[in-house]
PDB file of N, CA and C in Angstrom:
ATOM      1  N   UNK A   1      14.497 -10.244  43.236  1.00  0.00           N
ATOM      2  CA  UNK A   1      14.275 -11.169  42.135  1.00  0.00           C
ATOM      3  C   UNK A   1      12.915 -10.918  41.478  1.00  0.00           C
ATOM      4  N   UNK A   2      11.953 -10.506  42.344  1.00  0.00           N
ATOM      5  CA  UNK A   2      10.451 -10.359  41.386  1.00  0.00           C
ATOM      6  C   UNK A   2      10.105  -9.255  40.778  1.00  0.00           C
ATOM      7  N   UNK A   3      11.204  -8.259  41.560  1.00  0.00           N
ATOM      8  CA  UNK A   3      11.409  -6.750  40.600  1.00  0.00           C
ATOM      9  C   UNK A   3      11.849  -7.398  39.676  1.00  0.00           C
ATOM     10  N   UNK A   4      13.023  -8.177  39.190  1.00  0.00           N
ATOM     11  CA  UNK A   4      13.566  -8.233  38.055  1.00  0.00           C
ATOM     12  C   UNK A   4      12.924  -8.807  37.434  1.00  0.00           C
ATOM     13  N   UNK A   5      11.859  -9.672  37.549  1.00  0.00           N
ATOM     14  CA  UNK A   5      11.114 -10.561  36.789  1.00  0.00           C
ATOM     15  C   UNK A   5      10.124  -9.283  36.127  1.00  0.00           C
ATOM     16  N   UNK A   6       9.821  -9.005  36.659  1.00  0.00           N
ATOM     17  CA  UNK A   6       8.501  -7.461  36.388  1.00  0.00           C
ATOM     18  C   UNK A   6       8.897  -6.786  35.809  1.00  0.00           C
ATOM     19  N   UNK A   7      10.248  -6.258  35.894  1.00  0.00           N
ATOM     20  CA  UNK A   7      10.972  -5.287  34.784  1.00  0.00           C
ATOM     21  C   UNK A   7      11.361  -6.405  33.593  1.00  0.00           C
ATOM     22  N   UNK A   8      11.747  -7.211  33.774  1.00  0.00           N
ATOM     23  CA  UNK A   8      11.977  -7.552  32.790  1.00  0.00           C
ATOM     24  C   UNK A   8      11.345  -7.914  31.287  1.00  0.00           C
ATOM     25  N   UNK A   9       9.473  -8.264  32.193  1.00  0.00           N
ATOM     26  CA  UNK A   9       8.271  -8.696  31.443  1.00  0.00           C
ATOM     27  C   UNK A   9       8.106  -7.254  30.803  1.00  0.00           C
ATOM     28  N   UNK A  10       7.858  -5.980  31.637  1.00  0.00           N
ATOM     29  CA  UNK A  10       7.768  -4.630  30.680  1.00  0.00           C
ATOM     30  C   UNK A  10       8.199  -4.345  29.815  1.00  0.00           C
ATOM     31  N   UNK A  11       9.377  -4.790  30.250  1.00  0.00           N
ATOM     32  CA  UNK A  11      10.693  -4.135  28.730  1.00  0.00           C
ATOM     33  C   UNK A  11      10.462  -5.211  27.522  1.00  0.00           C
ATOM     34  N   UNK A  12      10.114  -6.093  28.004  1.00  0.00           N
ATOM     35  CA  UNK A  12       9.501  -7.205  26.766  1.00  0.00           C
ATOM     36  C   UNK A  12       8.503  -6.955  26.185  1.00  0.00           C
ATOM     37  N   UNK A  13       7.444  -6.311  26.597  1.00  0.00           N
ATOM     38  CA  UNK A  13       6.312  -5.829  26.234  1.00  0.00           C
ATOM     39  C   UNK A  13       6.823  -4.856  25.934  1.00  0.00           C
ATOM     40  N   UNK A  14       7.460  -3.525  25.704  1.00  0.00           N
ATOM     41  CA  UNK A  14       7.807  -2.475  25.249  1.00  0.00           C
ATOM     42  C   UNK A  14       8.690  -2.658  23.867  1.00  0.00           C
ATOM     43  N   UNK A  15       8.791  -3.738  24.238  1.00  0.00           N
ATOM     44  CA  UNK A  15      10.371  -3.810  22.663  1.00  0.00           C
ATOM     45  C   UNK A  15       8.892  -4.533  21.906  1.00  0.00           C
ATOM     46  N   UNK A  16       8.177  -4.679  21.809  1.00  0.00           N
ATOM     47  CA  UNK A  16       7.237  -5.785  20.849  1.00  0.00           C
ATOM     48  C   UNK A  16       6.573  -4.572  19.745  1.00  0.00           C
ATOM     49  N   UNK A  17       6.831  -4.495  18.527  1.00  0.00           N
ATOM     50  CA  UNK A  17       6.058  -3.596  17.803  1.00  0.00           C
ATOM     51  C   UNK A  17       5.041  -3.457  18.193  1.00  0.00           C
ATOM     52  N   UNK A  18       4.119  -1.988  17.874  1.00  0.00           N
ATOM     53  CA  UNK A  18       2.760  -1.408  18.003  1.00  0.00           C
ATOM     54  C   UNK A  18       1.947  -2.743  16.912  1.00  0.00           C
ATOM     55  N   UNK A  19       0.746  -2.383  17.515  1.00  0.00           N
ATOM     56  CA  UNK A  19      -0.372  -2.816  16.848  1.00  0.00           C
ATOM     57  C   UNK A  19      -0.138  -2.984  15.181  1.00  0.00           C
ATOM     58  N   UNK A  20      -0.039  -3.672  14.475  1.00  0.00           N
ATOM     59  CA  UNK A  20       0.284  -3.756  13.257  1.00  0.00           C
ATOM     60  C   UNK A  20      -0.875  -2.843  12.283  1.00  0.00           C
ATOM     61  N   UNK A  21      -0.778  -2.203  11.138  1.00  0.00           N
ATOM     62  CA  UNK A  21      -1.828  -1.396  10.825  1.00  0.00           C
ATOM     63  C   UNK A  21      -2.362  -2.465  10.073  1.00  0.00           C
ATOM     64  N   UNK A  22      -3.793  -1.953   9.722  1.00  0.00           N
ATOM     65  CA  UNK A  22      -5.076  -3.288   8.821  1.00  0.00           C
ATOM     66  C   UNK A  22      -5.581  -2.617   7.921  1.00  0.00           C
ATOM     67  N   UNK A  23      -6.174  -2.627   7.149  1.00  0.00           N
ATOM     68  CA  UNK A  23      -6.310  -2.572   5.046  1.00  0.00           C
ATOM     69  C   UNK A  23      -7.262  -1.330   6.092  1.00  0.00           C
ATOM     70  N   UNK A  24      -8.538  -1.489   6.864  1.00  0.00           N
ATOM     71  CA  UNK A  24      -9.196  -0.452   6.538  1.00  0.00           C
ATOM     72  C   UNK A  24      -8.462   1.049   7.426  1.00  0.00           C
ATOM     73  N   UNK A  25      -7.323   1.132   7.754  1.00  0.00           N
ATOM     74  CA  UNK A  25      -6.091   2.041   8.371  1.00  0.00           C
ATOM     75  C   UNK A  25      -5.523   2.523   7.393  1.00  0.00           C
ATOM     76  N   UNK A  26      -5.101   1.396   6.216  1.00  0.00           N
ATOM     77  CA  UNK A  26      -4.406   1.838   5.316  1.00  0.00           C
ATOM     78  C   UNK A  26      -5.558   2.536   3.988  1.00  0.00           C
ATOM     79  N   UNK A  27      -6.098   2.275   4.064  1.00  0.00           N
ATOM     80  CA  UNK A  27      -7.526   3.119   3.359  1.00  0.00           C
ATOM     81  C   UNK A  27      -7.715   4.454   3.649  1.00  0.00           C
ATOM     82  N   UNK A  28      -7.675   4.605   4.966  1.00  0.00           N
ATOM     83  CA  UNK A  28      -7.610   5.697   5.638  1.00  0.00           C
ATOM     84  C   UNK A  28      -6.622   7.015   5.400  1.00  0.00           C
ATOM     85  N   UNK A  29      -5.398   6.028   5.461  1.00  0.00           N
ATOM     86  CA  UNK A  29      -3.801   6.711   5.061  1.00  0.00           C
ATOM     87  C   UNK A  29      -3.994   7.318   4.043  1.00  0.00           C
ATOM     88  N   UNK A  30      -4.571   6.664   2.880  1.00  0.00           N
ATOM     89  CA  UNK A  30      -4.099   6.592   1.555  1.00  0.00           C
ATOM     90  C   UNK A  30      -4.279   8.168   1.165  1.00  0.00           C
ATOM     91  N   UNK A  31      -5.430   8.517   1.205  1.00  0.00           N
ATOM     92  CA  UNK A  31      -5.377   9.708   0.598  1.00  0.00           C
ATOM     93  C   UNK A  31      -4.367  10.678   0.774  1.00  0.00           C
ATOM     94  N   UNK A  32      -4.491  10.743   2.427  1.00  0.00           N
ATOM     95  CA  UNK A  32      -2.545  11.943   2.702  1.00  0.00           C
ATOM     96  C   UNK A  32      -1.845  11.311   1.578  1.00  0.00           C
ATOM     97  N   UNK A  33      -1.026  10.299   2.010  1.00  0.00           N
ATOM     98  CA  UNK A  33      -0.296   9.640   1.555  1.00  0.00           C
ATOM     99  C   UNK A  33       0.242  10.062  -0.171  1.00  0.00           C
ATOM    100  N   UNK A  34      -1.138  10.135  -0.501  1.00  0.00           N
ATOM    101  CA  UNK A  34      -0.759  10.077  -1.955  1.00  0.00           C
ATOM    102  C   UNK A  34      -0.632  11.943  -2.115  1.00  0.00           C
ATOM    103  N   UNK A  35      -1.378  12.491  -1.678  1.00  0.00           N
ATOM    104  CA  UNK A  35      -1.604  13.826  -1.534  1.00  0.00           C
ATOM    105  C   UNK A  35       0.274  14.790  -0.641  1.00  0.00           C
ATOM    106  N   UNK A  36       0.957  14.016  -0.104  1.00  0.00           N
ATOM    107  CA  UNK A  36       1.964  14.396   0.579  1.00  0.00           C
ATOM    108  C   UNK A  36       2.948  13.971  -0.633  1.00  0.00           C
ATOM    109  N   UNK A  37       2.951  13.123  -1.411  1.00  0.00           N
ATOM    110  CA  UNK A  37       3.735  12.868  -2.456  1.00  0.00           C
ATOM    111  C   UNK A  37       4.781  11.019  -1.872  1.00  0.00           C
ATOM    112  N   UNK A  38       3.451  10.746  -1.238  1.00  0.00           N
ATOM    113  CA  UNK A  38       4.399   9.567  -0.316  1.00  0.00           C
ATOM    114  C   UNK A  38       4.131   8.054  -1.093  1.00  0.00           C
ATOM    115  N   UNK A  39       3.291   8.063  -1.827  1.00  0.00           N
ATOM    116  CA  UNK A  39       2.784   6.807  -2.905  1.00  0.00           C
ATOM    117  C   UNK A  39       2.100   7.750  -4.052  1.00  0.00           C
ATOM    118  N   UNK A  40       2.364   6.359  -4.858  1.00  0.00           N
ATOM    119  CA  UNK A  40       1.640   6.989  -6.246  1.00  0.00           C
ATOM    120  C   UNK A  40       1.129   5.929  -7.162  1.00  0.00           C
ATOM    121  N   UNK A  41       0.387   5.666  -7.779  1.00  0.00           N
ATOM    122  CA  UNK A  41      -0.110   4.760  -9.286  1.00  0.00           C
ATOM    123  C   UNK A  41       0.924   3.902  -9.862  1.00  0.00           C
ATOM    124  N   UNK A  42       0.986   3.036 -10.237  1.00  0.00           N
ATOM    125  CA  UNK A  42       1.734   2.241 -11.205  1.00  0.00           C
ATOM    126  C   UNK A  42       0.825   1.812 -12.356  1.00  0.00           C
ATOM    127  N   UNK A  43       1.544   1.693 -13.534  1.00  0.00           N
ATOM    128  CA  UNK A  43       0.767   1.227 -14.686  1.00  0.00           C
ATOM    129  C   UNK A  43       0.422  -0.580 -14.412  1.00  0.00           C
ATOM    130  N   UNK A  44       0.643  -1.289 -13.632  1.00  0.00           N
ATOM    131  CA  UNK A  44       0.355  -2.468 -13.442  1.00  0.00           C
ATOM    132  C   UNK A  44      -0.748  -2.632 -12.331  1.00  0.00           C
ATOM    133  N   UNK A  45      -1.247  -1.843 -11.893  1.00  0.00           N
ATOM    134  CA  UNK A  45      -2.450  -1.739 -11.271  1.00  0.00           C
ATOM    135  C   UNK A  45      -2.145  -1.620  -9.425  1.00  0.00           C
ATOM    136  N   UNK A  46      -0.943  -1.595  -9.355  1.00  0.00           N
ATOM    137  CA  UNK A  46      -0.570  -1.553  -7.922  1.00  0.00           C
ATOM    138  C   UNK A  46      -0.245  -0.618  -7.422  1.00  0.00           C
ATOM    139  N   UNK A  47      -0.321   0.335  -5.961  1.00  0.00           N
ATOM    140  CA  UNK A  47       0.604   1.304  -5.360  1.00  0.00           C
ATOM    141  C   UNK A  47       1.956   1.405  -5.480  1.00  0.00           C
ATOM    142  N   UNK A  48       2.846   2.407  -5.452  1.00  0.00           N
ATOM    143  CA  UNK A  48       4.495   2.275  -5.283  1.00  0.00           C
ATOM    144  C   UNK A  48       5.039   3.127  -4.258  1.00  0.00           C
ATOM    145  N   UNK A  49       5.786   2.740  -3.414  1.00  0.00           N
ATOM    146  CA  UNK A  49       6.492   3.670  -2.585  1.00  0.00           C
ATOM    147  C   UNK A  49       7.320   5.112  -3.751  1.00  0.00           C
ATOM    148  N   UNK A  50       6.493   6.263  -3.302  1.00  0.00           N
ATOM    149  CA  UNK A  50       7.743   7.525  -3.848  1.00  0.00           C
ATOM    150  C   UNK A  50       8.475   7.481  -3.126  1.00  0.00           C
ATOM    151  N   UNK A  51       8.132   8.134  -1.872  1.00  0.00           N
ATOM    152  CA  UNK A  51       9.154   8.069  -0.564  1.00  0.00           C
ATOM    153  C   UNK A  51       8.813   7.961   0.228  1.00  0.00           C
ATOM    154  N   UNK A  52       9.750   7.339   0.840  1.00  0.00           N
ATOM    155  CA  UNK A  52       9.900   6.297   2.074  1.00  0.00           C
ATOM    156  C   UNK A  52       9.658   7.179   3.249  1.00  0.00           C
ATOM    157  N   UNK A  53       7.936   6.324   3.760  1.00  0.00           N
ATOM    158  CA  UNK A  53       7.843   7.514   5.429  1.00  0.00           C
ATOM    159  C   UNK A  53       7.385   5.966   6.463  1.00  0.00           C
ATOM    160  N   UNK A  54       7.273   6.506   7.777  1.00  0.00           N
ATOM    161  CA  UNK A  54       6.931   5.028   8.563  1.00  0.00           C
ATOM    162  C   UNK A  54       6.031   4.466   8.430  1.00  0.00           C
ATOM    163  N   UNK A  55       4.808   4.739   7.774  1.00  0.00           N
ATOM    164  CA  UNK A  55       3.539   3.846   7.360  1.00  0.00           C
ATOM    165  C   UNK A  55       3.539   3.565   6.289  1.00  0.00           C
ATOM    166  N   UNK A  56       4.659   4.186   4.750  1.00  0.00           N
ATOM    167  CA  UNK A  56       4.381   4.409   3.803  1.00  0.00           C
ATOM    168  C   UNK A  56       4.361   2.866   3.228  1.00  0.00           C
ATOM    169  N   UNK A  57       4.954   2.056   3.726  1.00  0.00           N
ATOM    170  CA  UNK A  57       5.522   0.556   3.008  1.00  0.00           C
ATOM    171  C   UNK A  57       4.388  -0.249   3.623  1.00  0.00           C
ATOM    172  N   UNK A  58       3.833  -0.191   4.962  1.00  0.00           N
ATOM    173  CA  UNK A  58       2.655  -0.922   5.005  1.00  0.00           C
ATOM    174  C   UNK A  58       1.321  -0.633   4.367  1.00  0.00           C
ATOM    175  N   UNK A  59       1.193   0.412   4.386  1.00  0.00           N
ATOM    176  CA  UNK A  59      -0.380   1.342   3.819  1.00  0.00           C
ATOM    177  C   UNK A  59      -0.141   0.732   2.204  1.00  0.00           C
ATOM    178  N   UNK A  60       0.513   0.294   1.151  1.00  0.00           N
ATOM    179  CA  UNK A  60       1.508  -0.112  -0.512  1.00  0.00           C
ATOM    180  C   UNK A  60       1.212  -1.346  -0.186  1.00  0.00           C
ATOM    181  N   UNK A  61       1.881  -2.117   1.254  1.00  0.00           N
ATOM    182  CA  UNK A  61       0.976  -3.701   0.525  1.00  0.00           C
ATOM    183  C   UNK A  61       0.117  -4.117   1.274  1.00  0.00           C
ATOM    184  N   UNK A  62      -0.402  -3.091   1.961  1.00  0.00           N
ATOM    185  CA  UNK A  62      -1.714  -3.523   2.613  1.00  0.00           C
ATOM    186  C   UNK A  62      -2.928  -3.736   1.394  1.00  0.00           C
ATOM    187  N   UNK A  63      -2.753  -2.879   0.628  1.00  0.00           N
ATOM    188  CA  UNK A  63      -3.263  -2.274  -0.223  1.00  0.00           C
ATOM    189  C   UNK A  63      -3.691  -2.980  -1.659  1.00  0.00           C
ATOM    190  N   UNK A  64      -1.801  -2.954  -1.649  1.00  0.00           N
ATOM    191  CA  UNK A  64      -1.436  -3.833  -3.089  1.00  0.00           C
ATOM    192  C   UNK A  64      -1.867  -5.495  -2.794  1.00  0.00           C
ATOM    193  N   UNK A  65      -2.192  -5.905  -1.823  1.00  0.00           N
ATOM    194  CA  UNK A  65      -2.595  -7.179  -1.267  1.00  0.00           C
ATOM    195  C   UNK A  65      -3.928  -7.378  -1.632  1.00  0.00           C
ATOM    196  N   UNK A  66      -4.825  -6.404  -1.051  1.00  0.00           N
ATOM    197  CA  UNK A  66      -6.457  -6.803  -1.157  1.00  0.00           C
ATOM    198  C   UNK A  66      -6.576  -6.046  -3.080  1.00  0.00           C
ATOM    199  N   UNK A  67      -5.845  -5.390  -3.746  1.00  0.00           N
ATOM    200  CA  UNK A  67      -5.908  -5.103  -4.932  1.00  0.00           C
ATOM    201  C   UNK A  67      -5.851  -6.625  -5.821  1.00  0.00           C
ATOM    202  N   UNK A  68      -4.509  -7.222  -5.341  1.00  0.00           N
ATOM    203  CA  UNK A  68      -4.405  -8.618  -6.050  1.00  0.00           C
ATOM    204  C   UNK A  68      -5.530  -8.892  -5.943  1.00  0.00           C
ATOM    205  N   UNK A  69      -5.669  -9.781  -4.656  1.00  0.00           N
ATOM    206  CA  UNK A  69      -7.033 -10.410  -4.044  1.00  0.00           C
ATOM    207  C   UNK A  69      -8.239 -10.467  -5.116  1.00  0.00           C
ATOM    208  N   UNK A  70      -8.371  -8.807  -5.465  1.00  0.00           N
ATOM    209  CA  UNK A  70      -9.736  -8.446  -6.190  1.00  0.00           C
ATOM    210  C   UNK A  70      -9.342  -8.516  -7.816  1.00  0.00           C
ATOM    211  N   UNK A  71      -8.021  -8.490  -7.947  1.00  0.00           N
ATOM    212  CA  UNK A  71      -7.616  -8.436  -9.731  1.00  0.00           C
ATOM    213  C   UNK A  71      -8.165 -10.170  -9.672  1.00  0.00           C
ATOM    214  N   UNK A  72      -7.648 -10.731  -8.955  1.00  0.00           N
ATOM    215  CA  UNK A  72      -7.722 -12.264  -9.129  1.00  0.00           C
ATOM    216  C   UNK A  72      -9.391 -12.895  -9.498  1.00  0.00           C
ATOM    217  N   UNK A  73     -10.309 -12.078  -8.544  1.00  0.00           N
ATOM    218  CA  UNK A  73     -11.244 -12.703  -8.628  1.00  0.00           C
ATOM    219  C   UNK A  73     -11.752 -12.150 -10.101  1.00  0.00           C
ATOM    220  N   UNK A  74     -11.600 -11.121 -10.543  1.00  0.00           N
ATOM    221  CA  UNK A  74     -12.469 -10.318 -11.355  1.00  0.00           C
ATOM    222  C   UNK A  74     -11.661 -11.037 -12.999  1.00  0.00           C
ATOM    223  N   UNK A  75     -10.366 -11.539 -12.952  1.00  0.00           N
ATOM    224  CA  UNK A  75      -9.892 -12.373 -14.009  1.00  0.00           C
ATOM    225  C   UNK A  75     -10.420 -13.762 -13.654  1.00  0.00           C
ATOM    226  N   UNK A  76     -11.023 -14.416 -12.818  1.00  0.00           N
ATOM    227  CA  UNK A  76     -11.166 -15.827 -12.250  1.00  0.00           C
ATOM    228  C   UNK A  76     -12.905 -15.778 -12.891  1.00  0.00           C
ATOM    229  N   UNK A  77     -13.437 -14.392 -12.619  1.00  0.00           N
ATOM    230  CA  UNK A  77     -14.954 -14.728 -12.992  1.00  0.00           C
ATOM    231  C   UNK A  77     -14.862 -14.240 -14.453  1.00  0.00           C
ATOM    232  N   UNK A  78     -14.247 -13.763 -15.156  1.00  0.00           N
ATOM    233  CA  UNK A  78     -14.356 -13.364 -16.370  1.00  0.00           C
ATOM    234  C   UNK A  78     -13.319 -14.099 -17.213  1.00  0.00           C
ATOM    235  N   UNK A  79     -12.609 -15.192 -16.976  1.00  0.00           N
ATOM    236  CA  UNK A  79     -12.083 -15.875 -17.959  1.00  0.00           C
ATOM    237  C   UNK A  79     -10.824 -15.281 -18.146  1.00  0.00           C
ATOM    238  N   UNK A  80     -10.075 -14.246 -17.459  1.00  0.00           N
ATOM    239  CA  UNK A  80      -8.987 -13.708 -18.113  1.00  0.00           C
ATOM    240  C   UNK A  80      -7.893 -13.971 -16.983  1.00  0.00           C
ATOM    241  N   UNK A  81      -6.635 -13.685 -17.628  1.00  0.00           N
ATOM    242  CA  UNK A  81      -5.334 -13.874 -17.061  1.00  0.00           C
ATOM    243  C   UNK A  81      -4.956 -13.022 -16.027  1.00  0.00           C
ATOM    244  N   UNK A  82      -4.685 -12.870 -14.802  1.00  0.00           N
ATOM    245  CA  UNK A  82      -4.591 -11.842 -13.895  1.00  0.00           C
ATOM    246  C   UNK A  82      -3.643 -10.973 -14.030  1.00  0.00           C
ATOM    247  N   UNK A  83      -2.508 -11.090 -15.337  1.00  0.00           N
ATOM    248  CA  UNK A  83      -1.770  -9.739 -15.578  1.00  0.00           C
ATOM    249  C   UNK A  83      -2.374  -8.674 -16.904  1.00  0.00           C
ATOM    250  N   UNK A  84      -3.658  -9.337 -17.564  1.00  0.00           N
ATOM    251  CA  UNK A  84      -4.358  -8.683 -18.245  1.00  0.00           C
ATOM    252  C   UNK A  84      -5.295  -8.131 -17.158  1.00  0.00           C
ATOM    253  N   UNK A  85      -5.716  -7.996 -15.931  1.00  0.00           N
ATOM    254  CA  UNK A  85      -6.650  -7.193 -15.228  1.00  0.00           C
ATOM    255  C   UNK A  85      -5.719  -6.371 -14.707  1.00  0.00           C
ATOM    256  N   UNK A  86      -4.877  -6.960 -14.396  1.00  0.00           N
ATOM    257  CA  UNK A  86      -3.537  -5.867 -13.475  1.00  0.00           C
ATOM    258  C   UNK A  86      -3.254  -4.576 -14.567  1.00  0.00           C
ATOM    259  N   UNK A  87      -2.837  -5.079 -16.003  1.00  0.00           N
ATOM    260  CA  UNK A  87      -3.086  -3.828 -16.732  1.00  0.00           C
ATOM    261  C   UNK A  87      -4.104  -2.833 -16.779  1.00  0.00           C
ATOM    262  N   UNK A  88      -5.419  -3.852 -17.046  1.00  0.00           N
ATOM    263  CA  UNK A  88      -6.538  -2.754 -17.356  1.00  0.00           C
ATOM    264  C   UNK A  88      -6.462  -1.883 -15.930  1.00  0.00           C
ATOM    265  N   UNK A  89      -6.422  -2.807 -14.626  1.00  0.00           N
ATOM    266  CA  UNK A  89      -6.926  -1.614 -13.571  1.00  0.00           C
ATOM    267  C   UNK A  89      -6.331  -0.570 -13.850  1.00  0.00           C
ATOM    268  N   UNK A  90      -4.253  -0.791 -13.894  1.00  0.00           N
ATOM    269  CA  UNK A  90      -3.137   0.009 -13.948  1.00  0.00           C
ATOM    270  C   UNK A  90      -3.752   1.305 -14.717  1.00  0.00           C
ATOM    271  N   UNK A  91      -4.229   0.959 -15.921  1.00  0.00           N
ATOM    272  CA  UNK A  91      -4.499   1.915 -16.877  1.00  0.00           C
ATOM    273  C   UNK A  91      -5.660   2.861 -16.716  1.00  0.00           C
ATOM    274  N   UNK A  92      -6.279   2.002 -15.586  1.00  0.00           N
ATOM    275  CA  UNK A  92      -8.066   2.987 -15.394  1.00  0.00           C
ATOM    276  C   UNK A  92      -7.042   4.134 -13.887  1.00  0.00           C
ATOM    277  N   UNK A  93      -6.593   3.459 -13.435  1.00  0.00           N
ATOM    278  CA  UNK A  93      -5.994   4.210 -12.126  1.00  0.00           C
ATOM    279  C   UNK A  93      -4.931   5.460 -12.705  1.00  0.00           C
ATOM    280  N   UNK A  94      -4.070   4.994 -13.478  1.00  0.00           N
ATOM    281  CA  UNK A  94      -3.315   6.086 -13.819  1.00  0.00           C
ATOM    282  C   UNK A  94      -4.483   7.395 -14.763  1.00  0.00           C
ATOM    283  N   UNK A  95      -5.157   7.305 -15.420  1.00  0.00           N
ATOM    284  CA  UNK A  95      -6.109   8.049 -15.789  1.00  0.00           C
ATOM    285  C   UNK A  95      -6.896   8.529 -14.505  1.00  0.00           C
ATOM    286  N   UNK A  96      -7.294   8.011 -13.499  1.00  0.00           N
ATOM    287  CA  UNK A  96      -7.870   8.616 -12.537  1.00  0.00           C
ATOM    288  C   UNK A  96      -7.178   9.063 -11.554  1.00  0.00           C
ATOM    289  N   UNK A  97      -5.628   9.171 -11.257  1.00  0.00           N
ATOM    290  CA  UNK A  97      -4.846   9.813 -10.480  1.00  0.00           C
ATOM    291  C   UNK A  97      -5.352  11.569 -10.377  1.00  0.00           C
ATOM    292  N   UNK A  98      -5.625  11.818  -9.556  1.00  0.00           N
ATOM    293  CA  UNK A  98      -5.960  13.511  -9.411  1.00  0.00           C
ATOM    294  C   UNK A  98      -4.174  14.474  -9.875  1.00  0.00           C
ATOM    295  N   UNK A  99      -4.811  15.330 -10.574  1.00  0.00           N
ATOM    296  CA  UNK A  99      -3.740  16.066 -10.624  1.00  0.00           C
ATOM    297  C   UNK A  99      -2.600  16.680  -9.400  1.00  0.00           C
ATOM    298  N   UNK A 100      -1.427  16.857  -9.799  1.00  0.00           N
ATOM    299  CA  UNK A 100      -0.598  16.748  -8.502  1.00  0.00           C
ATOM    300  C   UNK A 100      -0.069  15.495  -8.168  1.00  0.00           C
ATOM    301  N   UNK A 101      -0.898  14.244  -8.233  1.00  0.00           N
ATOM    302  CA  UNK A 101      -0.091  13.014  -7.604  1.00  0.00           C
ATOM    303  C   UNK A 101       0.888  12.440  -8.410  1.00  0.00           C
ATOM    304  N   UNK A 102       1.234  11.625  -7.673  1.00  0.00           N
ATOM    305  CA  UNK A 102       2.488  11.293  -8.526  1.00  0.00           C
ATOM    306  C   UNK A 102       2.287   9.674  -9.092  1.00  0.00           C
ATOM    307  N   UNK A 103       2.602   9.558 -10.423  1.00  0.00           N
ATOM    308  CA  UNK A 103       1.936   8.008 -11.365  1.00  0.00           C
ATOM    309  C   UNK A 103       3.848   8.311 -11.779  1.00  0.00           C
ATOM    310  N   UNK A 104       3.247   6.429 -12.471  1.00  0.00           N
ATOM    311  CA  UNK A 104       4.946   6.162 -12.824  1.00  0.00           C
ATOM    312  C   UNK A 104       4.874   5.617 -13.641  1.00  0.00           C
ATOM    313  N   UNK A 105       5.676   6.721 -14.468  1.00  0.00           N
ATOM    314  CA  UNK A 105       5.566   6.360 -16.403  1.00  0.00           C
ATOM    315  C   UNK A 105       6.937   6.742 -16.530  1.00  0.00           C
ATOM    316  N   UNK A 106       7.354   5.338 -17.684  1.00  0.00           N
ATOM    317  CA  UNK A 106       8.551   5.165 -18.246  1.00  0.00           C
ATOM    318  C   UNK A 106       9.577   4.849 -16.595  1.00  0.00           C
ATOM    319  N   UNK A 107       9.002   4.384 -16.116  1.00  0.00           N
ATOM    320  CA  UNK A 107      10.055   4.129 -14.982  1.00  0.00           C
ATOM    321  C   UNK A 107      10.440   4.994 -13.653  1.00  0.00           C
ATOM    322  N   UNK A 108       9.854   6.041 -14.128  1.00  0.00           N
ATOM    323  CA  UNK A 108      10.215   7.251 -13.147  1.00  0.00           C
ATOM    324  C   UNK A 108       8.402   7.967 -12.571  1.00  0.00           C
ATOM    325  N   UNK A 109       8.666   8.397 -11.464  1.00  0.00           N
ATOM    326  CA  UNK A 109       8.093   8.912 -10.324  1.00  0.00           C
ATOM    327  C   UNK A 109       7.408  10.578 -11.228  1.00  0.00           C
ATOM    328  N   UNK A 110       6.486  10.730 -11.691  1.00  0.00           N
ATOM    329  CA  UNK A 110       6.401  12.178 -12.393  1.00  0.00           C
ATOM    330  C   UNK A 110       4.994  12.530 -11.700  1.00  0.00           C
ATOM    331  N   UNK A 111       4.692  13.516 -11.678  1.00  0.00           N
ATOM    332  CA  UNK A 111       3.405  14.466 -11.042  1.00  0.00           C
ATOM    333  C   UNK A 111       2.392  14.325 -12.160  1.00  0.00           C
ATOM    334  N   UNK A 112       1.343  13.909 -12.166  1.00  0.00           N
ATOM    335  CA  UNK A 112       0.352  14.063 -13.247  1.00  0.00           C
ATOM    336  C   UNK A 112      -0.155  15.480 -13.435  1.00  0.00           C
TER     337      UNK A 112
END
């Protein structure tokens, strides 16, 4: 019976997801990430999944999370609407995408 109790606590602890990843992990990611063709720019100021890898969807709103966060404050101290900062960033980021990555214009996934 206390084997089974003991195995049973392991396998419970084994089925429990890994360590969840945290903004400064996904910071980390980002560059592969974007460099492997695995995220890319949006004109609204946020990351987008290109394709789908196992960190790729957390590293997008880890990301796209503390991005809000900071669109919010920077429309909150300057008087403006937070989908007018979401543009401007969108628009400073897609201009600063390094060549090769991939930004998303007109709807579709294209290589700058």
């Amino acid at each position: 019976m206390r084997k089974l109790i003991g195995l049973t606590a392991m396998l419970l602890l084994l089925s429990q997801p890994l360590q969840a990843m945290d903004l400064q992990q996904a910071m980390t990611a980002l560059p592969t990430a974007k460099a492997q063709g695995l995220v890319g720019e949006q004109p609204d100021g946020y990351l987008g999944v290109v394709k789908a890898s196992t960190d790729t969807a957390s590293v997008v709103q880890l990301i796209n999370n503390a991005r809000r966060a900071e669109y919010q404050k920077l429309a909150t101290a300057n008087g403006l609407q937070l989908a007018d900062v979401e543009v401007m960033a969108g628009q400073k980021a897609l201009e600063k995408t390094q060549s090769g990555h991939f930004i998303l214009r007109d709807g579709q996934w294209v290589k700058k």
